[in-house]
PDB file of N, CA and C in Angstrom:
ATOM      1  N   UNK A   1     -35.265 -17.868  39.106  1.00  0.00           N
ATOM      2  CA  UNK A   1     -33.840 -17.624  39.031  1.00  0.00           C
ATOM      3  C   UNK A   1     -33.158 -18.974  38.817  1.00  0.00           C
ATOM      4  N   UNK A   2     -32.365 -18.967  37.615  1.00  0.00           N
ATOM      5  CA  UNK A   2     -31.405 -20.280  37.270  1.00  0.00           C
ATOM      6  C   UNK A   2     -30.656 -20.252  37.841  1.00  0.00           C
ATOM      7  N   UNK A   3     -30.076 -21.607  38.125  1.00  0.00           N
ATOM      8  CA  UNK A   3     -28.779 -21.411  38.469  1.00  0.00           C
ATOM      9  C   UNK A   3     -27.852 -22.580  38.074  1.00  0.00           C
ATOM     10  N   UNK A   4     -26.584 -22.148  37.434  1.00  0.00           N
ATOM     11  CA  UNK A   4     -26.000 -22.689  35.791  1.00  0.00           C
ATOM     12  C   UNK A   4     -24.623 -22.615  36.642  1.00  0.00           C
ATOM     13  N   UNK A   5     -24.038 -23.412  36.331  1.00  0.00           N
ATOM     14  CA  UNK A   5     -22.573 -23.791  37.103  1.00  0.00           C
ATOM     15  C   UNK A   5     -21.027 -23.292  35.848  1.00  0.00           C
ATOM     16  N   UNK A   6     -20.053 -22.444  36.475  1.00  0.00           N
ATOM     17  CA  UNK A   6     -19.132 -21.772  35.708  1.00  0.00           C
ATOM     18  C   UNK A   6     -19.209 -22.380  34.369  1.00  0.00           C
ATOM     19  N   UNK A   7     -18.718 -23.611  33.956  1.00  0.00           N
ATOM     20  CA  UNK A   7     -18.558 -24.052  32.435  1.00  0.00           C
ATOM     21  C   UNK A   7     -19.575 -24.273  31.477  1.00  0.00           C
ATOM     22  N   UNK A   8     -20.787 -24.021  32.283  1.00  0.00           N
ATOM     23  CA  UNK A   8     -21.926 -23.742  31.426  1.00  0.00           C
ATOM     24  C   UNK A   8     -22.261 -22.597  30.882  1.00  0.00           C
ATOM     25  N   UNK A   9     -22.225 -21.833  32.135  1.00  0.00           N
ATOM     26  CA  UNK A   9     -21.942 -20.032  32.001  1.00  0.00           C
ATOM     27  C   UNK A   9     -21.209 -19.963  30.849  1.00  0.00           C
ATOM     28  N   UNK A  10     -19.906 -20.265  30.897  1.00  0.00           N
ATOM     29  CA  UNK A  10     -18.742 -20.111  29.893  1.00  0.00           C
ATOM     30  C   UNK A  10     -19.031 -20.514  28.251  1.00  0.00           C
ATOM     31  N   UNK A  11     -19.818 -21.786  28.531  1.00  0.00           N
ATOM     32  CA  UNK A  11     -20.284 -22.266  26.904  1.00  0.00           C
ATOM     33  C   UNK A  11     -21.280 -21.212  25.994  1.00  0.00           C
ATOM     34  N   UNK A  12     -22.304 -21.265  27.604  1.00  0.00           N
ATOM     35  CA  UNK A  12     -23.703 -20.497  26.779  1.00  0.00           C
ATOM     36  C   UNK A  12     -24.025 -19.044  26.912  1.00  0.00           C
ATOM     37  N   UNK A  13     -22.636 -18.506  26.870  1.00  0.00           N
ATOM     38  CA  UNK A  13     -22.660 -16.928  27.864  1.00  0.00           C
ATOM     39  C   UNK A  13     -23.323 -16.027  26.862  1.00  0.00           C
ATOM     40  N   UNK A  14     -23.693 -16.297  25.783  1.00  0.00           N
ATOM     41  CA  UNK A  14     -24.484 -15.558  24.761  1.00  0.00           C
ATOM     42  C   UNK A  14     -25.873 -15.675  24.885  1.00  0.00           C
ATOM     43  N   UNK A  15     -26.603 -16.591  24.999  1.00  0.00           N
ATOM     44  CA  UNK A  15     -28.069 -17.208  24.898  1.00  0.00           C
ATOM     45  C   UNK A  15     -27.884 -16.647  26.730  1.00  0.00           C
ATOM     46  N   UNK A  16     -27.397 -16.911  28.071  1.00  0.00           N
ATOM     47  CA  UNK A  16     -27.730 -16.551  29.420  1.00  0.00           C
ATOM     48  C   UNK A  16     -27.720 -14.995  29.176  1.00  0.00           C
ATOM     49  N   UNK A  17     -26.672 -14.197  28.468  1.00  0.00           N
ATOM     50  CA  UNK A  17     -27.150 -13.006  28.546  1.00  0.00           C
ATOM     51  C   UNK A  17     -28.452 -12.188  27.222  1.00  0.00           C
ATOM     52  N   UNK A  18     -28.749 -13.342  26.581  1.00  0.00           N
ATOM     53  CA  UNK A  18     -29.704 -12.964  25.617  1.00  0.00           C
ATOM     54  C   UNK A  18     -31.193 -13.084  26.985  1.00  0.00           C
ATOM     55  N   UNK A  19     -31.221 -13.892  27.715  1.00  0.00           N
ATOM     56  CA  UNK A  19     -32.173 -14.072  28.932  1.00  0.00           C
ATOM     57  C   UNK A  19     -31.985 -12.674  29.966  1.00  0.00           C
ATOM     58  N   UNK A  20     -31.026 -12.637  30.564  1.00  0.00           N
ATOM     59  CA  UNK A  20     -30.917 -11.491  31.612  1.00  0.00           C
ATOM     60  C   UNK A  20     -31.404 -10.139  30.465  1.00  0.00           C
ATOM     61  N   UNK A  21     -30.977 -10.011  29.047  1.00  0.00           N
ATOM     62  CA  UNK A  21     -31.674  -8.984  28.845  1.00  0.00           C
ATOM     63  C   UNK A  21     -33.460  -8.835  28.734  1.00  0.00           C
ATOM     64  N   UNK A  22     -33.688 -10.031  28.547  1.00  0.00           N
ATOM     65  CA  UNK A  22     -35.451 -10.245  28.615  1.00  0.00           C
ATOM     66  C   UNK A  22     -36.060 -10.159  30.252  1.00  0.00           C
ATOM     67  N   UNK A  23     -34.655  -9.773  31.436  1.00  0.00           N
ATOM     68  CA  UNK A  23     -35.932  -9.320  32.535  1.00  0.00           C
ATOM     69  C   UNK A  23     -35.137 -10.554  33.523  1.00  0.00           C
ATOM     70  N   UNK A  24     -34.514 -11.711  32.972  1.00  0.00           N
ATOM     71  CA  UNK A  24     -34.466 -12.806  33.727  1.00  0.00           C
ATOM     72  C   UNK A  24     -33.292 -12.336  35.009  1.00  0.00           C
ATOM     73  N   UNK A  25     -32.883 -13.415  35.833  1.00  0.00           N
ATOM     74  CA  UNK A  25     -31.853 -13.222  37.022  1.00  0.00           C
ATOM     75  C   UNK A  25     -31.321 -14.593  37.066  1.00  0.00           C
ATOM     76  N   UNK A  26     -29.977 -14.522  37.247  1.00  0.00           N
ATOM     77  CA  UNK A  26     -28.760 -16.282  36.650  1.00  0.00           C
ATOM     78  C   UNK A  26     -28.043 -16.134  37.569  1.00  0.00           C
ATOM     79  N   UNK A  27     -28.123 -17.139  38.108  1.00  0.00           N
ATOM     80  CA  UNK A  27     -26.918 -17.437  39.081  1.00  0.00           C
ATOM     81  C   UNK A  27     -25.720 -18.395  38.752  1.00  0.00           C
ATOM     82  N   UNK A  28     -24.488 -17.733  39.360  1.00  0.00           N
ATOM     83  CA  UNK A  28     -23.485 -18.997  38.424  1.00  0.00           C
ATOM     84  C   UNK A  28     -22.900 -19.082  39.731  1.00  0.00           C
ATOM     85  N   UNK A  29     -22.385 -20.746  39.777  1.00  0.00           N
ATOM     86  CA  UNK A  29     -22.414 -21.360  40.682  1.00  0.00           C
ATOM     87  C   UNK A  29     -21.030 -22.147  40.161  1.00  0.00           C
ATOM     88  N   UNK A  30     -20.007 -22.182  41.209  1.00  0.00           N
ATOM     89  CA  UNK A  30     -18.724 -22.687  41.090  1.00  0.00           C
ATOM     90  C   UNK A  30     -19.201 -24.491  42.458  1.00  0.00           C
ATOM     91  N   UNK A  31     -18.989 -25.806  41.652  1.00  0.00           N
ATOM     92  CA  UNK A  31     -19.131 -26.925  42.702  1.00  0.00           C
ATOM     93  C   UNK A  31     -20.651 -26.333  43.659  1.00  0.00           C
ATOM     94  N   UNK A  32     -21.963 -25.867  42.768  1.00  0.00           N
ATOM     95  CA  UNK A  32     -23.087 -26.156  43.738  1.00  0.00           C
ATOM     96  C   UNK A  32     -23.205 -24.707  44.365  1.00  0.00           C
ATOM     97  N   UNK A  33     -22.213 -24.211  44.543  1.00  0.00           N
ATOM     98  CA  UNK A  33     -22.079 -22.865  45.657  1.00  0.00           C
ATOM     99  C   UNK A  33     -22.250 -21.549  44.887  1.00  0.00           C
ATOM    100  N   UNK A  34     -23.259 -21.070  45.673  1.00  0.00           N
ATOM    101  CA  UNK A  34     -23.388 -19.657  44.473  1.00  0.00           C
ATOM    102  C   UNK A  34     -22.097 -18.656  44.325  1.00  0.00           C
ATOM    103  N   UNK A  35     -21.576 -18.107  43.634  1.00  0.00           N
ATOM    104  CA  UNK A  35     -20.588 -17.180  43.161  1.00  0.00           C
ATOM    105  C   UNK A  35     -21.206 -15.867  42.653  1.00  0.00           C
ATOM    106  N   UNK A  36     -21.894 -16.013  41.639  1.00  0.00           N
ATOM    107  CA  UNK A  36     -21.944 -14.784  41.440  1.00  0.00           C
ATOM    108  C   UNK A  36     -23.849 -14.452  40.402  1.00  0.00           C
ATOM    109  N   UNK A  37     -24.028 -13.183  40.424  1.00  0.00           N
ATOM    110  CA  UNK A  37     -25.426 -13.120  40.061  1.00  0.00           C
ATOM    111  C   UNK A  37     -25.823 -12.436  38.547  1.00  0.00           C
ATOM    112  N   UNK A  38     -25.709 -12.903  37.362  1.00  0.00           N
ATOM    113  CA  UNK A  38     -26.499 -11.848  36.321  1.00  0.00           C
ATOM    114  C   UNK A  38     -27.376 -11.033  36.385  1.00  0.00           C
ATOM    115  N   UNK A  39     -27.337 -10.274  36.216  1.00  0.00           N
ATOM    116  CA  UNK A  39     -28.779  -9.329  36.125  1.00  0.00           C
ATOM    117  C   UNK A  39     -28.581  -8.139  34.630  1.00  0.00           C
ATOM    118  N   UNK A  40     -30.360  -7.770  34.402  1.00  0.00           N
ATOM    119  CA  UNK A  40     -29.848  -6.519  33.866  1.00  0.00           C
ATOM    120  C   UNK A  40     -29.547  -5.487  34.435  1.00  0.00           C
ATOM    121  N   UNK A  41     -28.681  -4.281  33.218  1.00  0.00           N
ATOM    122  CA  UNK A  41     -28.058  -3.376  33.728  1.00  0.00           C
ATOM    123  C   UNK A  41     -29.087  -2.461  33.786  1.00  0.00           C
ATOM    124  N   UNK A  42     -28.262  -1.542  34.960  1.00  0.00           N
ATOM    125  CA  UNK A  42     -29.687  -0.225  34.565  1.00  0.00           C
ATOM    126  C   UNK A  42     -28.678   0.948  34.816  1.00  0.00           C
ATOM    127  N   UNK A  43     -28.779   1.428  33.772  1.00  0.00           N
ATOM    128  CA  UNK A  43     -27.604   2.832  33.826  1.00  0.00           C
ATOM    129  C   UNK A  43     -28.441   3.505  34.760  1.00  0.00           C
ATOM    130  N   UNK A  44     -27.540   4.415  35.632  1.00  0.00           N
ATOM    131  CA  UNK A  44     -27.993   5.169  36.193  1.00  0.00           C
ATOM    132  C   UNK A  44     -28.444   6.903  35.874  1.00  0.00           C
ATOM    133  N   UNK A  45     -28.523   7.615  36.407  1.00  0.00           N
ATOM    134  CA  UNK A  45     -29.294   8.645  35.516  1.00  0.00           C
ATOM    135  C   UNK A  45     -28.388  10.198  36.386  1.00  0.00           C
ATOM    136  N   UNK A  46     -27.993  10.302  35.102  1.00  0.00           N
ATOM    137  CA  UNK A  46     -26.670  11.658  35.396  1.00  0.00           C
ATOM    138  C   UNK A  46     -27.409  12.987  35.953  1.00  0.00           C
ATOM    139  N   UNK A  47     -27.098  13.486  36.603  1.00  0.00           N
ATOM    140  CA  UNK A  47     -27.435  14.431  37.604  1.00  0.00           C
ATOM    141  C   UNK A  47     -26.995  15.864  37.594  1.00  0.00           C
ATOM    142  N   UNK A  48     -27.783  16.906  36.722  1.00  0.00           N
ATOM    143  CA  UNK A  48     -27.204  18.274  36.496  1.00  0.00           C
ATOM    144  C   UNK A  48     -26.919  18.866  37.427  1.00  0.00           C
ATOM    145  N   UNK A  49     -26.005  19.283  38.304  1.00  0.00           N
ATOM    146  CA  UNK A  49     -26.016  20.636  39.017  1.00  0.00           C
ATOM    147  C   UNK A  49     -26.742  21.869  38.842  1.00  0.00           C
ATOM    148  N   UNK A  50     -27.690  22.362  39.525  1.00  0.00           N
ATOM    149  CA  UNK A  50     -27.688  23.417  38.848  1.00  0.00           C
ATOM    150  C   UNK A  50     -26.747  24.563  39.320  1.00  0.00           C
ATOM    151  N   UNK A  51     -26.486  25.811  38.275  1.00  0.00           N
ATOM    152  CA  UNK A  51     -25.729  26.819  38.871  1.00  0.00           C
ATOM    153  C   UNK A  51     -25.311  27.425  40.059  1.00  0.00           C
ATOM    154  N   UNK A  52     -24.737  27.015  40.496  1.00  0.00           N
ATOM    155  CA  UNK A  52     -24.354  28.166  41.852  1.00  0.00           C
ATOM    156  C   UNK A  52     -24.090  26.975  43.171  1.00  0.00           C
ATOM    157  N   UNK A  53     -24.753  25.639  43.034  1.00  0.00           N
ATOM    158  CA  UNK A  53     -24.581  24.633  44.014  1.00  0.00           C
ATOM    159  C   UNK A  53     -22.844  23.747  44.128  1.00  0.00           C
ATOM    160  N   UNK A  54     -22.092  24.064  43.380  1.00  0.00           N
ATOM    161  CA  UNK A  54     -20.996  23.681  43.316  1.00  0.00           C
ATOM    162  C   UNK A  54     -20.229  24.303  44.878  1.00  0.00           C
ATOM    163  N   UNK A  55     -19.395  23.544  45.478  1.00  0.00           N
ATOM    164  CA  UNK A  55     -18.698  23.647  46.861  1.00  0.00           C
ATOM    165  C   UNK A  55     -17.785  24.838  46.356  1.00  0.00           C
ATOM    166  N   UNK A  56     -17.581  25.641  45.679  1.00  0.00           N
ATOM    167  CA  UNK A  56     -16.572  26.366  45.104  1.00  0.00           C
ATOM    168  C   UNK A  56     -16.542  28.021  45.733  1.00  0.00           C
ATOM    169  N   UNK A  57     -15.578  28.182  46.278  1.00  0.00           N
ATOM    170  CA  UNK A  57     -15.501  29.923  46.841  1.00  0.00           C
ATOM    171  C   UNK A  57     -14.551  30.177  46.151  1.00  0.00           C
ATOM    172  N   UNK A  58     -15.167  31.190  45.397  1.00  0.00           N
ATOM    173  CA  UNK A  58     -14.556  32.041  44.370  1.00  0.00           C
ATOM    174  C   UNK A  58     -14.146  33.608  44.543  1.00  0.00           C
ATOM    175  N   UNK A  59     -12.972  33.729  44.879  1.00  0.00           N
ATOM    176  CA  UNK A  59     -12.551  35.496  45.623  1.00  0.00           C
ATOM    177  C   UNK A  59     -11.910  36.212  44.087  1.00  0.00           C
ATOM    178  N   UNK A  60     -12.192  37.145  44.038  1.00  0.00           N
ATOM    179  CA  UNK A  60     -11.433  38.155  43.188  1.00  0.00           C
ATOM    180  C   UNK A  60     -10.578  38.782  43.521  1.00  0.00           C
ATOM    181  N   UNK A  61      -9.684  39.243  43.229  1.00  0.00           N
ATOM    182  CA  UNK A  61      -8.741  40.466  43.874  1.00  0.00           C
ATOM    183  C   UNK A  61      -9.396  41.631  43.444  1.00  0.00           C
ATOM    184  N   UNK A  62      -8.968  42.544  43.719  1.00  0.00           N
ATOM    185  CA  UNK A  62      -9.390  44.148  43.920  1.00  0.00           C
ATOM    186  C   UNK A  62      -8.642  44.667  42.609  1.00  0.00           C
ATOM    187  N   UNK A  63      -8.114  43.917  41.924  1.00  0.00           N
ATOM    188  CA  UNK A  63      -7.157  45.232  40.808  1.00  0.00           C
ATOM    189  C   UNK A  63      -7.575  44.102  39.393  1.00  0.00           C
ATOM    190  N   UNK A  64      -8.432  43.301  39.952  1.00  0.00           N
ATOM    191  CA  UNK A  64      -8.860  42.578  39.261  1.00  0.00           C
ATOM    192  C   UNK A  64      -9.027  43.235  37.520  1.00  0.00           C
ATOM    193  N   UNK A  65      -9.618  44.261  37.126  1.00  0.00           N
ATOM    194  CA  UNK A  65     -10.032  44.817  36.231  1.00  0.00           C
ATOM    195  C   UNK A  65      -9.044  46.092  36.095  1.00  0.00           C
ATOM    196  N   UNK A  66      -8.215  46.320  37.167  1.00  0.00           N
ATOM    197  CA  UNK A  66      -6.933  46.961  36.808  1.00  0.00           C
ATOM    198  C   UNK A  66      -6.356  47.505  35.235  1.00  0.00           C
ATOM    199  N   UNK A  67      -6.417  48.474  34.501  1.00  0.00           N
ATOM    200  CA  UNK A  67      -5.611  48.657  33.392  1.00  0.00           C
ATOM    201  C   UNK A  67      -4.338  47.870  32.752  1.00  0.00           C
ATOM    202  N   UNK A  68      -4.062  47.222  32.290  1.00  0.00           N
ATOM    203  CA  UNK A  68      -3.126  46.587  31.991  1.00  0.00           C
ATOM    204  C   UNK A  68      -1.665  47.212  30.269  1.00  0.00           C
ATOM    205  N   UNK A  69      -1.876  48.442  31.025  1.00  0.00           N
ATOM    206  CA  UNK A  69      -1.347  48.980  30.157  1.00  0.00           C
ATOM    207  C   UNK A  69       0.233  48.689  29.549  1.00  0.00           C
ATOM    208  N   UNK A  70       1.149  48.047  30.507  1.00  0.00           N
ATOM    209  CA  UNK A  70       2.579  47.860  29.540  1.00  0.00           C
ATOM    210  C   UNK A  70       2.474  45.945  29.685  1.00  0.00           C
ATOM    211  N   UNK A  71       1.230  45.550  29.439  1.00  0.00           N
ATOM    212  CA  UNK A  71       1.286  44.203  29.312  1.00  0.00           C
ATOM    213  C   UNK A  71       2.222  43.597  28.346  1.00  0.00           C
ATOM    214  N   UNK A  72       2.238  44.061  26.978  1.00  0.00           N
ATOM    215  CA  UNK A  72       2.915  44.132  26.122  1.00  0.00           C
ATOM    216  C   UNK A  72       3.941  44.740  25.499  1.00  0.00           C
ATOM    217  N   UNK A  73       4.884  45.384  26.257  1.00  0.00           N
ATOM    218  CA  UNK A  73       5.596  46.371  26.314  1.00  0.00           C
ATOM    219  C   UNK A  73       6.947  45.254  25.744  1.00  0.00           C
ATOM    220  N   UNK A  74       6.871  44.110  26.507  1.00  0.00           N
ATOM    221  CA  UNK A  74       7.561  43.285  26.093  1.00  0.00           C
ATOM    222  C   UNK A  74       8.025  42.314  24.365  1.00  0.00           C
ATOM    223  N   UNK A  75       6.765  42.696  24.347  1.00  0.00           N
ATOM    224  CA  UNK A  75       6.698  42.090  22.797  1.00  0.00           C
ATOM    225  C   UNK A  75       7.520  43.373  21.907  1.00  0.00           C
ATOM    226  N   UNK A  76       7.336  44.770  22.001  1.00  0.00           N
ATOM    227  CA  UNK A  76       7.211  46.076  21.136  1.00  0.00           C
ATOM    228  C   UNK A  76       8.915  45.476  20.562  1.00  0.00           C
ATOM    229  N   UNK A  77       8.808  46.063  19.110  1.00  0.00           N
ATOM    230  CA  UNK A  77      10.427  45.453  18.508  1.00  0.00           C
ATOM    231  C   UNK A  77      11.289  46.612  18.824  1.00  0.00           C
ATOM    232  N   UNK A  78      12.490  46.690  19.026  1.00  0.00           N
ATOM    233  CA  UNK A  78      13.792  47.256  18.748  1.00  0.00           C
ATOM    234  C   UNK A  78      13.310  48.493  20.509  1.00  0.00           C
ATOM    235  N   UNK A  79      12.736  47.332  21.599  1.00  0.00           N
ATOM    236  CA  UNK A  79      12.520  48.570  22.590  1.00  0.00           C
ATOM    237  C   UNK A  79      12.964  48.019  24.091  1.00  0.00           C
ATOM    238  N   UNK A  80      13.687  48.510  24.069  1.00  0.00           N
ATOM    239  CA  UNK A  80      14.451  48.322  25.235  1.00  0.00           C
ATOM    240  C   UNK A  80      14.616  48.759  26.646  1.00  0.00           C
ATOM    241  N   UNK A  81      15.095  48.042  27.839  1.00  0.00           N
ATOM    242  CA  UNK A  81      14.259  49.356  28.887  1.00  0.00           C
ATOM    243  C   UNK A  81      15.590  49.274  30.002  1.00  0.00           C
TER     244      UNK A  81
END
């Protein structure tokens, strides 16, 4: 593990992260003192639910399927009530 002080970081930040992608680990160092750490990334790995595990309570009403017969009664032209 290197360890490369901010304005070096800053110059060579192309070639240090051409290294962290080959596996390496960089430390950047503000006056001697470590600050902060390069590494590679590692995406993490998305996670399907499967069906039915969702926290979700789902109620129906009872007229649910109810006829909906003057749904549109409103639209009909020249009809008035």
């Amino acid at each position: 593990m290197e360890v490369v002080n901010v304005h070096e970081a800053k110059t060579r930040l192309s070639r240090l992260l051409e290294r962290v992608e080959r596996g390496e680990d960089i430390v950047i160092a503000r006056a001697g003192s470590p600050v902060a750490r390069l590494v590679p990334y590692v995406a993490g790995r998305k996670a399907i639910a499967p069906p039915g595990s969702l926290p979700i309570d789902i109620r129906i009403g009872e007229d649910f399927d109810a006829p909906l017969d003057d749904l549109f009664d409103c639209l009909a032209p020249d009809r008035r009530r």
